[in-house]
N, C-alpha and C. Protein backbone atom coordinates (compact mmCIF):
# COMPACT_ATOMS: atom_id res chain seq x y z
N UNK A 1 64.01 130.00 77.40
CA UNK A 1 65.00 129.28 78.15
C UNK A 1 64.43 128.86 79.50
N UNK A 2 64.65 127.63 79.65
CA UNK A 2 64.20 127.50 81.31
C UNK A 2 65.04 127.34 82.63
N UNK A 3 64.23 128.09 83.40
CA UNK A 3 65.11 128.63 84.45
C UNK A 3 66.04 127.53 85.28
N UNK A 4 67.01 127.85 85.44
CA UNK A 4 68.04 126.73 86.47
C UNK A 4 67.42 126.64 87.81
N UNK A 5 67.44 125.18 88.01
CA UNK A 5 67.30 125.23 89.93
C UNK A 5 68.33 124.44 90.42
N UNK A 6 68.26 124.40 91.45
CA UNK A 6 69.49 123.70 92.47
C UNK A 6 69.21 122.47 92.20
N UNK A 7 70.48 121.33 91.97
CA UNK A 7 70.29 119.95 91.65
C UNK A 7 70.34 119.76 90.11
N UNK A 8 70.26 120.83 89.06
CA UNK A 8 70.56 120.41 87.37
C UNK A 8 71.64 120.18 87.31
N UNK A 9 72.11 119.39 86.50
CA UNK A 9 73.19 119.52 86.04
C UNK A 9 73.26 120.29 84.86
N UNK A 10 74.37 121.13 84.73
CA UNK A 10 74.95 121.97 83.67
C UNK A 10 75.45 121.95 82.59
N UNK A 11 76.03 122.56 81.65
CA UNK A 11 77.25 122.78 81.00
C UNK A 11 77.13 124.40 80.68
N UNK A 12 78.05 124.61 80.32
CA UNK A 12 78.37 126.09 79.33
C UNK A 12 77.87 125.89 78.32
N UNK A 13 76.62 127.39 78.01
CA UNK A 13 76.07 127.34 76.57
C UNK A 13 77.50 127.48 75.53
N UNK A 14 76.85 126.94 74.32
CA UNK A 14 77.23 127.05 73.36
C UNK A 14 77.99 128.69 73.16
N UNK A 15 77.29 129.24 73.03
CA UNK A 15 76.99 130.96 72.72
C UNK A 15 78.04 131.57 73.58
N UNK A 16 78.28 131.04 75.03
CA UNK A 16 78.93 131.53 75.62
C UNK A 16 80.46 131.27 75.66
N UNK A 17 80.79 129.54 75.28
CA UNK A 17 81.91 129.23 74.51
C UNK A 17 82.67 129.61 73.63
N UNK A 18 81.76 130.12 72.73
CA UNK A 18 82.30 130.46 71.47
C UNK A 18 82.15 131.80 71.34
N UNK A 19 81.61 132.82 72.19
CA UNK A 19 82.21 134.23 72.41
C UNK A 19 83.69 134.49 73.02
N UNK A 20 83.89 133.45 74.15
CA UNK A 20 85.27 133.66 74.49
C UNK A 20 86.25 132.62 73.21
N UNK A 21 85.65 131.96 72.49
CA UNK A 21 86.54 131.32 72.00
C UNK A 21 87.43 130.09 72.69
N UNK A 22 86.26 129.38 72.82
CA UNK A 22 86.53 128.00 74.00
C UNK A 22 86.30 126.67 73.03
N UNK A 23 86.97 126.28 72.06
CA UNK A 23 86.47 125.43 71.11
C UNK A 23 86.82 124.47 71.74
N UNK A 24 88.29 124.40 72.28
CA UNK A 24 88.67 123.02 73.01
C UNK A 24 88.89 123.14 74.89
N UNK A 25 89.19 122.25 75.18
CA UNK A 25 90.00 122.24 76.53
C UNK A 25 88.35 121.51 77.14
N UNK A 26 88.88 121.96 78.62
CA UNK A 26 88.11 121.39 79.95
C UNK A 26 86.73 122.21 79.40
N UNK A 27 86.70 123.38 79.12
CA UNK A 27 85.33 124.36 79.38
C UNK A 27 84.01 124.02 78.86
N UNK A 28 84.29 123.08 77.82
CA UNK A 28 83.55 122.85 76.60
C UNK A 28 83.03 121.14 77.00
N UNK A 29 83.91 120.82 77.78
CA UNK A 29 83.81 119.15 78.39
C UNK A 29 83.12 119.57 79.94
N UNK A 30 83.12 120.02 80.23
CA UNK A 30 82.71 120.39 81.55
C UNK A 30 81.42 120.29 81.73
N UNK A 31 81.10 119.73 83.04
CA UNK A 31 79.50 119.19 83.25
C UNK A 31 79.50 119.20 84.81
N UNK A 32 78.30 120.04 85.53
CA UNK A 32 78.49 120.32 86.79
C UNK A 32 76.93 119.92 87.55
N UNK A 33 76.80 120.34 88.94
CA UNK A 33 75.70 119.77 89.47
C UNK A 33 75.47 121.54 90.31
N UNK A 34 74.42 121.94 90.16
CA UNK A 34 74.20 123.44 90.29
C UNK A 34 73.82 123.50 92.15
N UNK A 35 74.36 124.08 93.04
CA UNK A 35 74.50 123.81 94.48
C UNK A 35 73.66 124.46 94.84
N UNK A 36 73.67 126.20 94.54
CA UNK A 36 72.60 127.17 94.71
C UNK A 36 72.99 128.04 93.63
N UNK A 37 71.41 129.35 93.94
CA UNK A 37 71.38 130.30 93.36
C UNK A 37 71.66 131.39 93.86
N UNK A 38 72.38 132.65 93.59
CA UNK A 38 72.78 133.61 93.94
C UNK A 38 72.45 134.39 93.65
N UNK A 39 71.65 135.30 93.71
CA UNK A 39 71.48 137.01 92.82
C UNK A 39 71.92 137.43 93.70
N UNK A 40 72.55 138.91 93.06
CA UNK A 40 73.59 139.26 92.87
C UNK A 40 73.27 140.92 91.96
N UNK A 41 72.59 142.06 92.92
CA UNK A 41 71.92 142.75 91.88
C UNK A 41 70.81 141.96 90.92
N UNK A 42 71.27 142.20 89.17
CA UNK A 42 70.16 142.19 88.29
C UNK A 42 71.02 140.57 88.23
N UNK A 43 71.82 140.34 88.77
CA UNK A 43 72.50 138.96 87.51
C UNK A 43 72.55 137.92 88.72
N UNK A 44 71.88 136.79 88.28
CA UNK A 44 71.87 135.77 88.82
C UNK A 44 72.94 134.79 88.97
N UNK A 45 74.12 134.38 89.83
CA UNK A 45 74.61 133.40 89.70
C UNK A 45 74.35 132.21 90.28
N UNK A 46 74.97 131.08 89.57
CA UNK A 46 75.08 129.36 89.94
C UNK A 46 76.46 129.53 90.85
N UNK A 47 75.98 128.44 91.61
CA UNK A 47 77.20 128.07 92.50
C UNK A 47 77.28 126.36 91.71
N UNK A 48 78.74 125.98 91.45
CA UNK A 48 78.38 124.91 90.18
C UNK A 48 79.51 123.95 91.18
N UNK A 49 79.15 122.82 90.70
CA UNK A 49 80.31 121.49 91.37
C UNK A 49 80.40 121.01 90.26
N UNK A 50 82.06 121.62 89.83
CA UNK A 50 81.91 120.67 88.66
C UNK A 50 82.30 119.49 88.11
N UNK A 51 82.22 118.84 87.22
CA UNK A 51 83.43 117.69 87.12
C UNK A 51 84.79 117.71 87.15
N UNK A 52 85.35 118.51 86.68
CA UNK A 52 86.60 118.91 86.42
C UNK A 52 86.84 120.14 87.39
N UNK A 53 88.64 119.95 87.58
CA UNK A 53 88.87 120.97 88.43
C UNK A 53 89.20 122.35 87.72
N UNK A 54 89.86 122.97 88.70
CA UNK A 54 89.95 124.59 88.53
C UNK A 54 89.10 125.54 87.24
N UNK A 55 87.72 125.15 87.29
CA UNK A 55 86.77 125.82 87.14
C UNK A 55 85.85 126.99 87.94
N UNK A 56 85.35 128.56 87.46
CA UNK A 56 84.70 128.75 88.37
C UNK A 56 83.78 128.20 88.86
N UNK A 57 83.97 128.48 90.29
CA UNK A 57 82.45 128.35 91.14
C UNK A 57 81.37 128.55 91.36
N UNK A 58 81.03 130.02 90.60
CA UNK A 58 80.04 130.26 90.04
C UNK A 58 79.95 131.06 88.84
N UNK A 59 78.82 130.98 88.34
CA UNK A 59 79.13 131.08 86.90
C UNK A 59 77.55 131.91 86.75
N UNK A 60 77.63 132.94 86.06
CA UNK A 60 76.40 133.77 85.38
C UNK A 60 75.33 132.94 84.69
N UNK A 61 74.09 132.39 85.26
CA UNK A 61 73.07 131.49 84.73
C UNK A 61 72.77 131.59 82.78
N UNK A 62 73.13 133.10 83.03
CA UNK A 62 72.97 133.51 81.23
C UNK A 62 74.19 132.53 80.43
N UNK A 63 75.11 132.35 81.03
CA UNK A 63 75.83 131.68 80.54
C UNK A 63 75.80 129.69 80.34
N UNK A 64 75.04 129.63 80.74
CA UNK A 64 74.89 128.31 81.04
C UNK A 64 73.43 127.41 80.52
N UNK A 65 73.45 125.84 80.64
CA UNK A 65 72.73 125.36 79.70
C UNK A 65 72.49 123.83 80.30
N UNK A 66 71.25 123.42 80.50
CA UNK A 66 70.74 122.11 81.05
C UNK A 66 71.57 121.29 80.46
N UNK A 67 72.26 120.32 80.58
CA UNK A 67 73.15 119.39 79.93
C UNK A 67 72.24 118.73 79.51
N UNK A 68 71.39 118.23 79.39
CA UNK A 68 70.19 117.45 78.40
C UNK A 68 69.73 117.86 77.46
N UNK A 69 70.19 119.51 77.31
CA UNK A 69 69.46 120.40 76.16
C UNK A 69 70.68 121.17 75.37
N UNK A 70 71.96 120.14 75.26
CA UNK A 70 73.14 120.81 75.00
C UNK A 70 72.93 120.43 73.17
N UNK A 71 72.41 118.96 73.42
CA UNK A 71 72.01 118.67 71.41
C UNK A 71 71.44 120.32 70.62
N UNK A 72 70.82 120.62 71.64
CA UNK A 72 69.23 121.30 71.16
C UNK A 72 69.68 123.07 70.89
N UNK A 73 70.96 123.09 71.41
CA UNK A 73 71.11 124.75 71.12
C UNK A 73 71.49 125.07 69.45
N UNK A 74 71.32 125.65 69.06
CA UNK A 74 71.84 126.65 67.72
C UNK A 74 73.46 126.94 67.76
């Protein structure tokens, strides 16, 4: 996986959608621009701007996925 930097744009992995069971709505449409990085202990978070509102603000990098490489997941 390659690492997030400030300035990608995002989405929510696949994997992480469909563990909570996010098939529809905003979460799954959602596409953001990554502001900074946060660690945070062992877990890294994104600070995310996203398209859509009342989304978190930041979001666990494990959870997340280059929007150019959203075709490309499993």
């Amino acid at each position: 996986m390659q690492e997030l930097q400030v300035g990608d744009t995002v989405a929510y992995s696949k994997a992480f959608l469909q563990s909570i069971s996010a098939y529809t709505g905003d979460m799954p449409q959602a596409r953001g621009k990554v502001t900074a990085l946060v660690p945070v202990g062992e877990v890294t978070l994104a600070a995310i701007d996203w398209n859509l509102p009342d989304l978190p603000a930041r979001v666990n990098v494990k959870n997340l996925v280059l929007a150019s490489r959203i075709a490309f997941e499993l």
